[in-house]
N, C-alpha and C. Protein backbone atom coordinates (compact mmCIF):
# COMPACT_ATOMS: atom_id res chain seq x y z
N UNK A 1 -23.05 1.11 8.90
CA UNK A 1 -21.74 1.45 9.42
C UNK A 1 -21.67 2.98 9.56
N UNK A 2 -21.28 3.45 10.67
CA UNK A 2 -21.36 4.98 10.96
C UNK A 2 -20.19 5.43 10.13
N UNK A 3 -20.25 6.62 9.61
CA UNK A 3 -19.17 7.55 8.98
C UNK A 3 -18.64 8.27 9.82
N UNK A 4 -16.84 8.21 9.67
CA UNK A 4 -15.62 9.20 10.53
C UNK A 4 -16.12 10.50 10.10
N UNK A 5 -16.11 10.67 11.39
CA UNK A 5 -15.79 12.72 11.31
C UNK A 5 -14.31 12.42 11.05
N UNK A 6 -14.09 13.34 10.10
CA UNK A 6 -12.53 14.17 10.39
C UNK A 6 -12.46 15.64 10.27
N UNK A 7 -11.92 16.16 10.97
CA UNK A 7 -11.96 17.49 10.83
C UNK A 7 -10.89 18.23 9.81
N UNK A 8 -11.24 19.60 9.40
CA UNK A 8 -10.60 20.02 8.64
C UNK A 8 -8.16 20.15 9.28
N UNK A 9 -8.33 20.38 10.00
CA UNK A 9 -6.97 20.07 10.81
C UNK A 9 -6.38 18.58 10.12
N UNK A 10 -7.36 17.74 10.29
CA UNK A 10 -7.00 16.08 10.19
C UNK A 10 -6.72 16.33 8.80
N UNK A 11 -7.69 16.67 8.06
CA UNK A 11 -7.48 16.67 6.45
C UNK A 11 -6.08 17.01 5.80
N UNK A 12 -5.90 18.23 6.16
CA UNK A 12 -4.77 18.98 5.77
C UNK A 12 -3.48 17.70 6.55
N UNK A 13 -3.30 17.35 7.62
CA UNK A 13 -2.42 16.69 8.01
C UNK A 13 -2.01 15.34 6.78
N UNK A 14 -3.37 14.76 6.74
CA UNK A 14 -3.50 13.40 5.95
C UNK A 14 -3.30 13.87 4.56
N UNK A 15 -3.66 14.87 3.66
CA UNK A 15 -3.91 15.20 2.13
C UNK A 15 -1.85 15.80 2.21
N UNK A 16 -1.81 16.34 3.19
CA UNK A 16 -0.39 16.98 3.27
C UNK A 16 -0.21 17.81 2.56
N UNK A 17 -1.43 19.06 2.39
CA UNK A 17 -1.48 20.07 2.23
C UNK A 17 -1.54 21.30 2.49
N UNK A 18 -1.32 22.91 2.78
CA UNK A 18 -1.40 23.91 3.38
C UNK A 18 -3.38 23.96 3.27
N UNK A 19 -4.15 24.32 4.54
CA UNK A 19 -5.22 24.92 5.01
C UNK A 19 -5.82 25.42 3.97
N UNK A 20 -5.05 26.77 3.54
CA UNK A 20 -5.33 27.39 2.32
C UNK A 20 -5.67 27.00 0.81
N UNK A 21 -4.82 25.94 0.42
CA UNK A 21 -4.91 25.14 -0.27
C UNK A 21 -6.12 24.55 -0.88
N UNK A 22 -6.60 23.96 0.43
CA UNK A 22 -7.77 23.14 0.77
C UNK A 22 -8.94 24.12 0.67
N UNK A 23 -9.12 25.14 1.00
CA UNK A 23 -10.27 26.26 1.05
C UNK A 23 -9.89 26.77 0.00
N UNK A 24 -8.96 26.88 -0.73
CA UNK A 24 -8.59 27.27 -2.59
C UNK A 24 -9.65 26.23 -3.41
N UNK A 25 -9.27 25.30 -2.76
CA UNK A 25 -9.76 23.50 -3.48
C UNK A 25 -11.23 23.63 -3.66
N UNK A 26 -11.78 24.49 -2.55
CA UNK A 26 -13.35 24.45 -1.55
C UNK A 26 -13.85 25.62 -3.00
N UNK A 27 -13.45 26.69 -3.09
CA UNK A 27 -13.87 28.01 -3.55
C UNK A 27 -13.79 27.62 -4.82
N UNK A 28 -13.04 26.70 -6.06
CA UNK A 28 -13.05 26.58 -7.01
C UNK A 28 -13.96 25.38 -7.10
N UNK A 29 -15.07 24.80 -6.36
CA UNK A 29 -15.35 24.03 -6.84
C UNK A 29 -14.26 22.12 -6.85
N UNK A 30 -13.36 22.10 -6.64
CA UNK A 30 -12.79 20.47 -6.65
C UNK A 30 -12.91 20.00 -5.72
N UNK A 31 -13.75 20.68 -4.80
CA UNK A 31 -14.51 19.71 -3.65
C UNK A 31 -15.39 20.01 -3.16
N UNK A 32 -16.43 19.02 -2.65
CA UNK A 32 -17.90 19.78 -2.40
C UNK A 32 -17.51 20.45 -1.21
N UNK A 33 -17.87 21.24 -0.71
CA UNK A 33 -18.13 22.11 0.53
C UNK A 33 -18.97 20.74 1.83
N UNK A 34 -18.51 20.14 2.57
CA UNK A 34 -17.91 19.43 3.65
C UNK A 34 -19.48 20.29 4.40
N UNK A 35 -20.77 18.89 5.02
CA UNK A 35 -21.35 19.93 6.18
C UNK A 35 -20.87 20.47 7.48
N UNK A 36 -21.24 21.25 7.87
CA UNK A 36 -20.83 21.94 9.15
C UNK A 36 -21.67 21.64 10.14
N UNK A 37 -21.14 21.82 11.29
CA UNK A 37 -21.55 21.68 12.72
C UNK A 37 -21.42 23.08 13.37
N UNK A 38 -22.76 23.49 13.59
CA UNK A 38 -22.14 24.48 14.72
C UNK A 38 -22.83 24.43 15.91
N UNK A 39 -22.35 25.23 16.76
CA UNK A 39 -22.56 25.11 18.30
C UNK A 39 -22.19 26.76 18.73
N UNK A 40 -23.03 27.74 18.71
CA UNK A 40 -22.80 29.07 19.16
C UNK A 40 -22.63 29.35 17.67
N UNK A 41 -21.50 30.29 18.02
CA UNK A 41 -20.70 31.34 16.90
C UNK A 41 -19.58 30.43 16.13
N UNK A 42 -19.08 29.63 16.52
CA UNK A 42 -18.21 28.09 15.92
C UNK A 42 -18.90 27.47 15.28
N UNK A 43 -18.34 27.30 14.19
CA UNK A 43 -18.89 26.77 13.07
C UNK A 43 -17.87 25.58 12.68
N UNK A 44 -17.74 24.29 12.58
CA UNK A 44 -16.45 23.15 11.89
C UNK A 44 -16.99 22.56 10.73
N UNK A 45 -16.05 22.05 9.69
CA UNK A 45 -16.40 21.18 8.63
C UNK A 45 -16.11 20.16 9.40
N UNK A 46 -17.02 18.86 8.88
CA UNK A 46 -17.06 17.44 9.56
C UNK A 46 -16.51 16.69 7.92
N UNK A 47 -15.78 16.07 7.32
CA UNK A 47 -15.04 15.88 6.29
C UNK A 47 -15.62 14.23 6.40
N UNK A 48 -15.92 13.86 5.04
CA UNK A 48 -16.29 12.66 5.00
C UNK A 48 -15.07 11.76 4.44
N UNK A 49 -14.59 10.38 4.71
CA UNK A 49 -13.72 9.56 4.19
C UNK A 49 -13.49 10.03 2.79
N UNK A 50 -14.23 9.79 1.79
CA UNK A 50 -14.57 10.16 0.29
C UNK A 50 -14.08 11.47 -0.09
N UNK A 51 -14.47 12.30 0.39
CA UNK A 51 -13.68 13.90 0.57
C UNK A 51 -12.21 14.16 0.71
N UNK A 52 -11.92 13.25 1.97
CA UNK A 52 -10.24 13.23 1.82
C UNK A 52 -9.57 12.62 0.59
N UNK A 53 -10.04 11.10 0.44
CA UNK A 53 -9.70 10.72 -0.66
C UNK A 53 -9.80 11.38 -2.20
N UNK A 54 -10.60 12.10 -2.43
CA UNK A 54 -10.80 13.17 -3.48
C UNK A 54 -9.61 13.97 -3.18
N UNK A 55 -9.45 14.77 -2.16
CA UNK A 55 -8.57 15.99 -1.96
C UNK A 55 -6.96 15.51 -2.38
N UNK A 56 -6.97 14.19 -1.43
CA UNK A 56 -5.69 13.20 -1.84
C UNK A 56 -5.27 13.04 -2.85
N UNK A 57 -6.39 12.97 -3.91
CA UNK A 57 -5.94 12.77 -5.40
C UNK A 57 -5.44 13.70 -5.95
N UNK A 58 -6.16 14.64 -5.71
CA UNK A 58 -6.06 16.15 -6.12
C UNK A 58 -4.68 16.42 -5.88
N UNK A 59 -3.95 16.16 -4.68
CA UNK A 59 -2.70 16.73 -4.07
C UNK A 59 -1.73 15.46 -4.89
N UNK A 60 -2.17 14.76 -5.40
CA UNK A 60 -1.11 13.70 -5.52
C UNK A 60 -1.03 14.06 -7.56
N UNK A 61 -1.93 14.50 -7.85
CA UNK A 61 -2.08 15.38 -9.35
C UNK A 61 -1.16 16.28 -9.56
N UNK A 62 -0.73 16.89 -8.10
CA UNK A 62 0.03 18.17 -8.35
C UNK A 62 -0.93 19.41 -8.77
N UNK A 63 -2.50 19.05 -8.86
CA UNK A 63 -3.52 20.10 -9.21
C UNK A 63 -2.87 21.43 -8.80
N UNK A 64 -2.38 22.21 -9.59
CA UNK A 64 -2.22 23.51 -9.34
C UNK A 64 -3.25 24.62 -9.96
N UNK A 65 -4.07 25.55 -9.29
CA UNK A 65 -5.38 25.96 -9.60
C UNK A 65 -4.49 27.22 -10.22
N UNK A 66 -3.37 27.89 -9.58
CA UNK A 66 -2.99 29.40 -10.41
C UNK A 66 -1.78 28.85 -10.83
N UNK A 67 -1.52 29.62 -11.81
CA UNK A 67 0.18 29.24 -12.39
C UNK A 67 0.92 29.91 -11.71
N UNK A 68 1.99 29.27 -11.26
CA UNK A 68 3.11 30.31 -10.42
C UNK A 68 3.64 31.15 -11.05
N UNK A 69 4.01 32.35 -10.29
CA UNK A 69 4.29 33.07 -10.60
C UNK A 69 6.11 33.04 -11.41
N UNK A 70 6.13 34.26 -12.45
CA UNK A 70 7.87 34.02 -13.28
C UNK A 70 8.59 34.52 -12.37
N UNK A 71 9.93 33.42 -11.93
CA UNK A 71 10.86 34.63 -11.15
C UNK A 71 11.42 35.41 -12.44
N UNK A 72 11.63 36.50 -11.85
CA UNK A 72 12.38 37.94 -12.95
C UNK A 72 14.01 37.78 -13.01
């Protein structure tokens, strides 16, 4: 059975998270780093089913990686 591309756009739509977030998620380690495709100077993550569902969890944890900040 072939595996969905989804792209990083799709992810963030489906996990219902900010971009940033997700590349926060990427840089600490709570998700593997997604292979890429490139073609020239464009480079895309191709996101596997399993990946979203990880990220999903993550967002549904409330995983917060920094503590917010105190209002004064």
């Amino acid at each position: 059975m072939p595996q969905q591309e989804i792209s990083t756009s799709e992810v963030v739509r489906i996990v219902g998270c900010h971009e940033d977030t997700l590349y926060r998620w990427l840089r600490e380690g709570r998700l593997p780093d997604p292979p890429r495709i490139s073609a020239g100077k464009i480079s895309v993550r191709i996101w596997r089913v399993v990946d979203v569902q990880r990220a999903k969890a993550l967002r549904e944890q409330g995983l917060r990686l920094r503590p917010r900040k105190r209002e004064r």
